[in-house]
Structures are given as structure tokens and as C-alpha cells.
Protein backbone atom coordinates (compact mmCIF):
# COMPACT_ATOMS: atom_id res chain seq x y z
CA UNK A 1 -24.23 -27.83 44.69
CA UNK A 2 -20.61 -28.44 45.14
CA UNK A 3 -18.42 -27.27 42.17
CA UNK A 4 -15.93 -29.81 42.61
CA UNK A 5 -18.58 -32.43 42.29
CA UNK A 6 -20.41 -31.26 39.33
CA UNK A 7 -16.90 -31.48 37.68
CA UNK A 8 -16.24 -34.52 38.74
CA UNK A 9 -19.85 -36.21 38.19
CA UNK A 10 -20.01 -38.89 35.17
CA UNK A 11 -22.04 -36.30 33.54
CA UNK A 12 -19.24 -33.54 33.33
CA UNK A 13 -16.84 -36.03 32.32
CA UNK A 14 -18.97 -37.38 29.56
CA UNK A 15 -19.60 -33.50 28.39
CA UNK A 16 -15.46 -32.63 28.60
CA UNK A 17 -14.87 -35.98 26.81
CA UNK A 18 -17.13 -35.04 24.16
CA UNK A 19 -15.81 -31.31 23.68
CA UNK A 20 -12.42 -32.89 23.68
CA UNK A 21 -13.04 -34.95 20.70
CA UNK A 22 -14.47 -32.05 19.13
CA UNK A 23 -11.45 -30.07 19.61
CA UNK A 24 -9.31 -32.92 18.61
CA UNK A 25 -11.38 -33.54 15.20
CA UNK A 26 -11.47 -29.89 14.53
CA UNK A 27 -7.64 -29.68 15.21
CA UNK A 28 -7.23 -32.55 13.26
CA UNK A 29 -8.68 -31.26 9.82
CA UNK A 30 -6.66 -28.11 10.30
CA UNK A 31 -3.59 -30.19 10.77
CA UNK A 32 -4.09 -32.46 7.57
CA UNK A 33 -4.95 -29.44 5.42
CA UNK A 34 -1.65 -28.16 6.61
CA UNK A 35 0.29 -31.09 6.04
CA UNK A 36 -1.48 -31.21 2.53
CA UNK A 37 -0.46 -27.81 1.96
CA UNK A 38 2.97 -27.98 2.59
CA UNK A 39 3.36 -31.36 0.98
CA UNK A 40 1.32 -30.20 -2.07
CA UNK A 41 1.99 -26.52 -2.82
CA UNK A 42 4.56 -24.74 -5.40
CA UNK A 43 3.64 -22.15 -4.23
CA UNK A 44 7.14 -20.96 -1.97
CA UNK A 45 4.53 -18.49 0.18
CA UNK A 46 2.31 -20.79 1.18
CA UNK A 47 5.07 -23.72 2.08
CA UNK A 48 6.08 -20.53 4.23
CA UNK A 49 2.57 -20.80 5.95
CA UNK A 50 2.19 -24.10 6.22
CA UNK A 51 5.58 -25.06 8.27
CA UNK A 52 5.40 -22.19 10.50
CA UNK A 53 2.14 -22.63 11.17
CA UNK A 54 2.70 -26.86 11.93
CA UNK A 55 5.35 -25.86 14.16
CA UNK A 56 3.43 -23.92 16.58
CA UNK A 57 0.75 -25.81 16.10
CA UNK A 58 -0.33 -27.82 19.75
CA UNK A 59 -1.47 -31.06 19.43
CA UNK A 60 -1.52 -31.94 23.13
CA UNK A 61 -5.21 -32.77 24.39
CA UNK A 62 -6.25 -33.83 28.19
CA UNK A 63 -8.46 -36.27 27.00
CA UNK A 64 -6.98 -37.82 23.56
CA UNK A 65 -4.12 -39.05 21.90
CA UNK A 66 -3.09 -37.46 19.01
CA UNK A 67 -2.16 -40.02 16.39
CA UNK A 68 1.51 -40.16 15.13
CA UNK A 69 3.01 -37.05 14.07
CA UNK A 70 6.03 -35.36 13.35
CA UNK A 71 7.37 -32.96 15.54
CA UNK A 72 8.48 -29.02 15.19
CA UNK A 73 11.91 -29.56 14.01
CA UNK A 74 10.95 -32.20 11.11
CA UNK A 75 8.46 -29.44 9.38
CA UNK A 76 11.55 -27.03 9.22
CA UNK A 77 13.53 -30.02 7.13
CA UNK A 78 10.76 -30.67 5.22
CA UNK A 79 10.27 -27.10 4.14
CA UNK A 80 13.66 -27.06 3.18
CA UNK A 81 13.71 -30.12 1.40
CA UNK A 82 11.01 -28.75 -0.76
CA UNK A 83 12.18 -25.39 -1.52
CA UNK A 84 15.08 -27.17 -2.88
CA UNK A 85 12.94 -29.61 -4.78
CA UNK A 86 11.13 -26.53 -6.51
CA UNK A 87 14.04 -25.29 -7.93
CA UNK A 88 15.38 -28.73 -8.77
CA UNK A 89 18.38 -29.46 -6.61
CA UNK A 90 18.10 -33.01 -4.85
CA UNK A 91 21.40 -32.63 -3.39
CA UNK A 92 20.00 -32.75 0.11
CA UNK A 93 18.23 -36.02 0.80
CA UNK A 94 15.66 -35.91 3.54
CA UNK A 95 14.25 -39.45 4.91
CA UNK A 96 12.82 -40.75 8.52
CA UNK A 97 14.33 -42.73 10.77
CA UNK A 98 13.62 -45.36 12.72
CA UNK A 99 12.40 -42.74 15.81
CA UNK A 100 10.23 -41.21 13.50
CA UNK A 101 12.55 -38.06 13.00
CA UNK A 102 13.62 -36.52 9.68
CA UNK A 103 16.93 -36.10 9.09
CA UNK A 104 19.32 -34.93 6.10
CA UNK A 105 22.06 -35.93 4.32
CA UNK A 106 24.00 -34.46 2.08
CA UNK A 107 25.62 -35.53 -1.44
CA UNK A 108 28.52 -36.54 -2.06
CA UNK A 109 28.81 -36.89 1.26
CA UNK A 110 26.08 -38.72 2.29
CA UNK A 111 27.53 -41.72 3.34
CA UNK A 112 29.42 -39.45 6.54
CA UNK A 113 27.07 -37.06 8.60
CA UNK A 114 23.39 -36.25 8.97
CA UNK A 115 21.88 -33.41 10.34
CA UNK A 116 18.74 -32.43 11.85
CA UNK A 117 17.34 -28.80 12.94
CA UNK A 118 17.10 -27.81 16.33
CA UNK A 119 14.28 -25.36 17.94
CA UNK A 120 15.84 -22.92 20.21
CA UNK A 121 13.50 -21.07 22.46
CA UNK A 122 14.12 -17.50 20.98
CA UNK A 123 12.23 -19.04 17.95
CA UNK A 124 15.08 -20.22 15.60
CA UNK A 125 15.93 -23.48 14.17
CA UNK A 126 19.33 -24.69 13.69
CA UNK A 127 20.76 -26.75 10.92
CA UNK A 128 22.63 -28.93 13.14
CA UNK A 129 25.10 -31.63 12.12
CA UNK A 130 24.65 -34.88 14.55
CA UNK A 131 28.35 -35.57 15.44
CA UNK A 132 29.60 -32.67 16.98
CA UNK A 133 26.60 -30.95 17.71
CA UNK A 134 27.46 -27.96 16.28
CA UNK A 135 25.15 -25.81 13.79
CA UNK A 136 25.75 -24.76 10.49
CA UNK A 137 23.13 -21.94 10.13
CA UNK A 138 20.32 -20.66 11.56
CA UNK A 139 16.72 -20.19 10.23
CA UNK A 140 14.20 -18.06 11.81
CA UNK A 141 10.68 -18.46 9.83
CA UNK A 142 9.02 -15.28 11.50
CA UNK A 143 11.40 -12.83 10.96
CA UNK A 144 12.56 -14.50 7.76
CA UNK A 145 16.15 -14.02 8.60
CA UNK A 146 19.09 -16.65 7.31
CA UNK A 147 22.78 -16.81 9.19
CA UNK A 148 25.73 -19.13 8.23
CA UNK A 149 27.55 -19.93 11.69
CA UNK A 150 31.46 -19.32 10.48
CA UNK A 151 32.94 -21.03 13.46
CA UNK A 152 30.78 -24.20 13.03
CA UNK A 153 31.77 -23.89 9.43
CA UNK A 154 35.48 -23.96 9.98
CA UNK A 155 35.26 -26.18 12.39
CA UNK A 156 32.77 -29.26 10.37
CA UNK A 157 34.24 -28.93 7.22
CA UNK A 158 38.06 -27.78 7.23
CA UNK A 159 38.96 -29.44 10.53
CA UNK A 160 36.95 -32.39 10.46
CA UNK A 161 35.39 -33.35 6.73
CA UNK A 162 38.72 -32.63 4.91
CA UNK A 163 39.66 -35.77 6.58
CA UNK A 164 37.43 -38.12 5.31
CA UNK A 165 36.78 -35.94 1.60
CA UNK A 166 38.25 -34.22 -1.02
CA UNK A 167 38.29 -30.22 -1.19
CA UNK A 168 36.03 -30.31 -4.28
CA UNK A 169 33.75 -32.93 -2.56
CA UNK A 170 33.04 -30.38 0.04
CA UNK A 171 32.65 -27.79 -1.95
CA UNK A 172 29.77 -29.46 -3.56
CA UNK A 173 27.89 -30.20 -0.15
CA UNK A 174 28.22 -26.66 0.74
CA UNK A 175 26.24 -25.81 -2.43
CA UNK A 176 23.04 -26.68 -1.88
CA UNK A 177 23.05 -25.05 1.58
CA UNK A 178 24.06 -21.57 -0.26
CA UNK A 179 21.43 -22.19 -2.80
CA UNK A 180 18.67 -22.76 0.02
CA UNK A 181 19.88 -19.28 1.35
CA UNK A 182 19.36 -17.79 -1.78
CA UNK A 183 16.52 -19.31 -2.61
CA UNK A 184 14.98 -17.82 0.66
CA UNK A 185 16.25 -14.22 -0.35
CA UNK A 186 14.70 -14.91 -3.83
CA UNK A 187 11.16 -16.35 -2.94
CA UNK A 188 10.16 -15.31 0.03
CA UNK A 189 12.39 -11.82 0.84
CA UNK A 190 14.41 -13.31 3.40
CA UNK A 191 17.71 -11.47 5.13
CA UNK A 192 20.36 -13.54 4.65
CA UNK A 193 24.00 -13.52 5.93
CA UNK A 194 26.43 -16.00 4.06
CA UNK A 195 29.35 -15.45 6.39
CA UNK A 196 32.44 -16.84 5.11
CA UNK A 197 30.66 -18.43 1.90
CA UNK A 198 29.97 -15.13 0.39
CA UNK A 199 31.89 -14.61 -3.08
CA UNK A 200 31.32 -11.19 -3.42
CA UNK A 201 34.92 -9.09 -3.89
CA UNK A 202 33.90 -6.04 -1.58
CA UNK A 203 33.15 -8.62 1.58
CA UNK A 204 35.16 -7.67 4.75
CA UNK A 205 35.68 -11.06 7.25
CA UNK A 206 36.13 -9.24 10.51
CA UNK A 207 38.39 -10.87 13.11
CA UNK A 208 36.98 -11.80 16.28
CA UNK A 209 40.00 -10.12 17.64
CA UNK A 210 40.14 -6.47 17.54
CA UNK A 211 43.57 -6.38 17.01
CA UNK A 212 46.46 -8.35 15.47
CA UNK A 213 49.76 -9.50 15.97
CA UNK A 214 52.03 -8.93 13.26
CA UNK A 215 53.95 -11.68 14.04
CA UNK A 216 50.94 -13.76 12.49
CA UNK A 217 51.40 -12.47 8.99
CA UNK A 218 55.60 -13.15 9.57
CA UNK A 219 54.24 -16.63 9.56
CA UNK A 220 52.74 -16.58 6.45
CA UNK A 221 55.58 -14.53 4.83
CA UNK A 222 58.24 -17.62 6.18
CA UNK A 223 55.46 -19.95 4.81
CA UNK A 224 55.08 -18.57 1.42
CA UNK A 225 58.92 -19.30 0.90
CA UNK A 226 58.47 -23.03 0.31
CA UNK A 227 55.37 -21.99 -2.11
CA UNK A 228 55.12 -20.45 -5.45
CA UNK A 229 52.47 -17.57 -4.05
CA UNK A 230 53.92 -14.33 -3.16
CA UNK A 231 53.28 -12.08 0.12
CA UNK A 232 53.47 -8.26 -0.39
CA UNK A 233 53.21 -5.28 2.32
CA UNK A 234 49.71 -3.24 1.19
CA UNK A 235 50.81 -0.06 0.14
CA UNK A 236 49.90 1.38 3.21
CA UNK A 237 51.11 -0.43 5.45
CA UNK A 238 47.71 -1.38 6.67
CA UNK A 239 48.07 -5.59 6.41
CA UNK A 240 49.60 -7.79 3.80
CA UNK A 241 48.26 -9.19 0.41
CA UNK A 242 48.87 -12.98 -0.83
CA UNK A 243 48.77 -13.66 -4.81
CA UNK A 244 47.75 -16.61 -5.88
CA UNK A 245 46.60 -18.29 -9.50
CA UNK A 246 43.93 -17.57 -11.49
CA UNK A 247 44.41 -13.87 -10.31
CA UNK A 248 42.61 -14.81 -7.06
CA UNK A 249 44.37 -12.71 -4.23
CA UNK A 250 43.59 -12.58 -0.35
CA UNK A 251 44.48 -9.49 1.77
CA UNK A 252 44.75 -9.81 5.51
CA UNK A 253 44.26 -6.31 6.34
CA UNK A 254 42.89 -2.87 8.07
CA UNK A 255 41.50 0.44 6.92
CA UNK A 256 44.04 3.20 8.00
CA UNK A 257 41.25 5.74 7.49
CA UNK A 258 38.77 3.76 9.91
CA UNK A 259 39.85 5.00 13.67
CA UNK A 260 38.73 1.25 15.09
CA UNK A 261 41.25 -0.15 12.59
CA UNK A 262 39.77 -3.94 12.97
CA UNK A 263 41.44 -6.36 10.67
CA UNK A 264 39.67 -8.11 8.01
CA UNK A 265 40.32 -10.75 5.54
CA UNK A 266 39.26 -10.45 1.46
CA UNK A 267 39.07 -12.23 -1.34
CA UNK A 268 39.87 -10.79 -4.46
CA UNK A 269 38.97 -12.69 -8.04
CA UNK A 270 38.16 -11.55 -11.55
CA UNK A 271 34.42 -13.41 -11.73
CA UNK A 272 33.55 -13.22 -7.82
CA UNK A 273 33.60 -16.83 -7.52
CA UNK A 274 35.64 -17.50 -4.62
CA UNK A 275 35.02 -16.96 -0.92
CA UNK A 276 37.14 -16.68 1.98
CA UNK A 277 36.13 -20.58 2.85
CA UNK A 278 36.91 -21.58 -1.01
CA UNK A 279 40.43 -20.32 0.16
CA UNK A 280 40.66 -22.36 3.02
CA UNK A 281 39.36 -25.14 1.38
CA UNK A 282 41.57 -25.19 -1.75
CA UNK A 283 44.79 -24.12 -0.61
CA UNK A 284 46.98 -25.75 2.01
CA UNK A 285 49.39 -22.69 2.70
CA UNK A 286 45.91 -20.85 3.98
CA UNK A 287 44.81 -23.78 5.47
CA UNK A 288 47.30 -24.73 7.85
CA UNK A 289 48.23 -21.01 8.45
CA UNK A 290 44.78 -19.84 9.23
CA UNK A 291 44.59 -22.62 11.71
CA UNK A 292 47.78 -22.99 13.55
CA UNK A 293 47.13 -19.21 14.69
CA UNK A 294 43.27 -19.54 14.72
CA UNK A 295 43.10 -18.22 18.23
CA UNK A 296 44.43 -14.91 16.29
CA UNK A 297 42.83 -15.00 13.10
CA UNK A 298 39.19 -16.83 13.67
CA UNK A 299 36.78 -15.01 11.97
CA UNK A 300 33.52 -13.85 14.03
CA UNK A 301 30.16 -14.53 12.68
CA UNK A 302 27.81 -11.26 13.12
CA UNK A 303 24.05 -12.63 14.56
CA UNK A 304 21.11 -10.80 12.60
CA UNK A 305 18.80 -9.14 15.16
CA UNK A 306 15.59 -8.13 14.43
CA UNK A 307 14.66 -4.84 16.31
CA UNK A 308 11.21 -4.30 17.68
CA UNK A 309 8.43 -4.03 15.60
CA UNK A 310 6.96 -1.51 16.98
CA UNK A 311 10.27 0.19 17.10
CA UNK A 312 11.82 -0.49 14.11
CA UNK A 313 11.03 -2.62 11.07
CA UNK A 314 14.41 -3.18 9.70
CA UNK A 315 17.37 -6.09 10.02
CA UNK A 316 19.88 -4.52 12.25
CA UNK A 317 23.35 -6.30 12.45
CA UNK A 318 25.36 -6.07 15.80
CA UNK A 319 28.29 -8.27 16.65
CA UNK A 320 27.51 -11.28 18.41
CA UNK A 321 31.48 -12.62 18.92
CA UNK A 322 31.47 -16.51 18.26
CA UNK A 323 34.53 -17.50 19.86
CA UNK A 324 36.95 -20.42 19.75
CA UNK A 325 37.41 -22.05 22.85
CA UNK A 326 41.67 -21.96 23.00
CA UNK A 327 41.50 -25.64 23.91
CA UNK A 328 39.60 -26.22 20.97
CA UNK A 329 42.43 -24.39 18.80
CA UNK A 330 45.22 -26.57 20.62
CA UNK A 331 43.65 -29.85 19.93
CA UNK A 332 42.77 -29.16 16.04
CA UNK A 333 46.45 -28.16 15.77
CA UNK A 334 46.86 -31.29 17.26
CA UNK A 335 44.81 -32.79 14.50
CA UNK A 336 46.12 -30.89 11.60
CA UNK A 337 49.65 -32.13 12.76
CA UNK A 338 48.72 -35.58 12.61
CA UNK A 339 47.01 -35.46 8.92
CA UNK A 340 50.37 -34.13 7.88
């Protein structure tokens, strides 16, 4: 008998019908249990399990409909949203819309921007904020690795935010995005790479540049005359060093003793508090400096790679240059002049 026809006989069909409903009511226990799980557990491990497990989990069936359900991208908010809720911060606030997506906003500024994750196909998810399209970090749940994007940062929050909110309003929605980060080194042994947020004093922010012109830092030096913060020459004439209160000082500067000589920015405080973004957040001299020469000074934002595992089971950290488009520079100049 004829292949084709035994396939296609009422009989078959019946029999495939009947396996697919199987499948689909097998697959359907697993997925409740997972949503259970994830909804349920304290347990920061097993959240772990649950979302990445739900987001490669394929719910598509010849023969049946799925009933409603949330898609890849809304189990990575969801994890985050309870990670947060575990340790107690309810700064983020995570709620569906209309199409059935999940999407975040952030206190106190809530009332401006959302932002959603989206699944790239190398297997990361990207905190991405809805206006601009641009993301913030990245997330990737297998390799349990955690990257700030510095351009993305510049560019949401100290080009566009500080419009629309105050310095110390932005400082507090970056919080509980730092505090996720950490929460994922804590729990669950994540790498994680806070870019421009990170407060430690020994933190080198590379230029995307490999070199500089020193007529950049002449611009700060002319700037600093109409300010009460002093510029000074590093005593080796490797870069320049700008005081300002609360003993918080920022070098612009290069190791003489390192042959590629690439110039870096640091921040320098007694209690470690302040990062290079707190800088360009808080003060206006840095702010409007650093971004009427961005072009010169952006910083670049170094992509975690995960080598081979049967290679190499370690986080290695090549430079993966991020940078701004000079159109992109021209027109937030354009911008900053018109807030002034």
C-alpha cells in the first residue's frame, strides 16, 4: 500500500491527532510546573532554571493551539523582576500590556520610558529601552555573563533623560539596574561588567580611540577657568587630573610605562562611591566637555566572550569597540546647545 495514502487515510490522521494532544498535554504540565516554579520559588537557582528553560521551551504543535502564553523575552523580565523582589527592591515595576507583553518601568522615572528585553540570536537578551531602541545591558542566562552597554548609557541618560529629570532622579533609576547586576554576581556566580557605573578607584575607562588629542584636555583647562575646580599636568606628563569637592578627582590619562599608551579616564574618591557616569551626571563642566568632543573621548564598552567549552572554561574579555556614529555626536551637540 501506498505510503502517501496510509498518511493521509482518516485513520492516520485520527492516530497523529491523538499523539498530538498527547504531546501538547505532556508539554503542557511541564510548562505550568515551570511557570509555577519561577513564579513560586526563593530559591535564586531554580528561578535560574525555570526562565531559561521557558525560553527555549517550543510550544508550536501541527495539530493544536497552544493557549495564551508569554513569549521568550517576557520570562527574562520576569526573572528579573523577581530577583529584585527577593532582595526587596521594587524599584523596577514590571506589568503587561495590552499585546500581552511585559514591560518595565522604572522609578522615579516611571512616568517617561519603558523597556522590554530583546532575544538576539547568539543567545542574549537585551535590556532595551522602547524610544530609541537602544540597550542598556545585556544578559546571557547560559553563560551567566552581565554587560552594561556604555554608549547606550551615555547616550539614554546624559543626552536624553537629563532633559526631562534631575541628576539625582537618574541616579536613582540607575540603581536598581546595578543592584540586579550584583545580585546576579552574588546568587547565582554570574560575570559581570559594570562599565562606566563601576565605583571602584582602580577602574581604567579606556577610550575608544587609541590615541588623543591634546588639544581636548586644552578645552577643559580654558573651561575650568570660569569654575572653581582646578586642572593640573600628572606628574608625568602622561594626561591631566581635575579636582573637584568632596576630594573626588578625575584623571584623563595614560600609563607611560605601558608601550600601547591608550588613554583612560578615573575616578578617584575617599569611600569609592562615585563612578565615571556619577561624574557626568553631577557635574556640568564634565558634562558638556565630555560631550562636545565625544567623538574624541567616548568611552568603549569591552563585550564579555565566553571561550569554548571544550577549550577553555573561563570569561575572556576582548575589545568589542562600540562606536559613536559622528553624526550622532554632531546632533547631541546640537542638543546640548539648545538645553543651554
Amino acid at each position: 500500500m501506498n505510503n502517501n495514502k496510509m498518511i493521509s487515510s482518516p485513520q492516520a490522521r485520527l492516530t497523529a491527532l491523538s499523539a498530538s494532544f498527547k504531546d501538547v498535554l505532556k508539554l503542557g504540565r511541564h510548562y505550568v510546573e515551570l511557570l509555577d516554579q519561577l513564579a513560586e520559588t526563593e530559591d535564586a537557582q531554580e528561578m535560574l532554571a525555570a526562565t531559561t528553560q521557558l525560553a527555549e521551551l517550543d510550544l508550536q504543535n501541527t495539530f493544536v493551539d497552544f493557549p495564551q502564553h508569554y513569549q521568550a523575552a517576557d520570562y527574562y523580565l520576569i526573572f528579573m523582576g523577581r530577583l529584585l523582589e527577593k532582595h526587596g527592591i521594587d524599584a523596577i515595576q514590571i506589568s503587561e500590556n495590552s499585546r500581552h507583553q511585559f514591560i518595565a518601568r522604572i522609578e522615579p522615572i516611571a512616568d517617561s520610558d519603558s523597556f522590554k528585553f530583546q532575544l538576539g540570536e547568539d543567545g542574549e537578551a537585551a535590556f532595551t529601552e522602547q524610544g530609541e531602541q537602544e540597550p542598556l545591558f545585556y544578559l546571557d542566562l547560559a553563560n551567566r555573563f552581565f554587560q552594561f552597554n556604555n554608549q547606550a548609557l551615555v547616550n539614554y541618560f546624559i543626552v536624553r533623560a537629563l532633559k526631562k529629570h534631575t541628576d539625582l532622579e537618574l541616579r536613582d533609576a540607575v540603581k536598581p539596574l546595578i543592584a540586579f547586576a550584583q545580585e546576579l554576581a552574588t546568587d547565582l556566580d554570574f560575570t559581570i561588567n559594570l562599565g562606566i557605573l563601576n565605583t571602584d578607584n582602580t577602574e581604567r575607562f579606556a577610550l575608544a580611540r587609541p590615541d588623543l588629542d591634546l588639544t581636548v584636555i586644552d578645552r577643559l583647562f580654558v573651561a575650568t577657568a570660569e569654575n572653581d575646580y582646578m586642572l593640573m599636568n600628572l606628574p608625568r606628563n602622561n594626561g591631566a587630573e581635575l579636582m573637584l569637592d568632596q576630594g573626588i578627582k578625575l584623571d584623563i590619562a595614560f600609563d607611560p610605562d605601558d608601550y600601547s599608551q591608550q588613554w583612560f579616564f578615573a575616578v578617584k574618591d575617599p569611600d569609592s562611591r562615585v563612578s565615571f557616569f556619577d561624574t557626568l551626571l553631577h557635574y556640568n563642566l564634565i558634562r558638556q566637555w565630555y560631550l562636545n568632543n565625544r567623538a574624541e573621548l567616548a568611552v568603549r564598552s569591552d563585550k564579555l566572550v565566553v571561550a569554548p567549552a571544550d577549550k577553555e572554561e573561563s570569561f575572556e574579555q576582548p575589545t568589542e569597540v562600540f562606536q559613536p556614529d559622528s553624526e550622532q555626536a554632531e546632533r547631541e551637540e546640537g542638543e546640548l546647545g539648545d538645553r543651554k
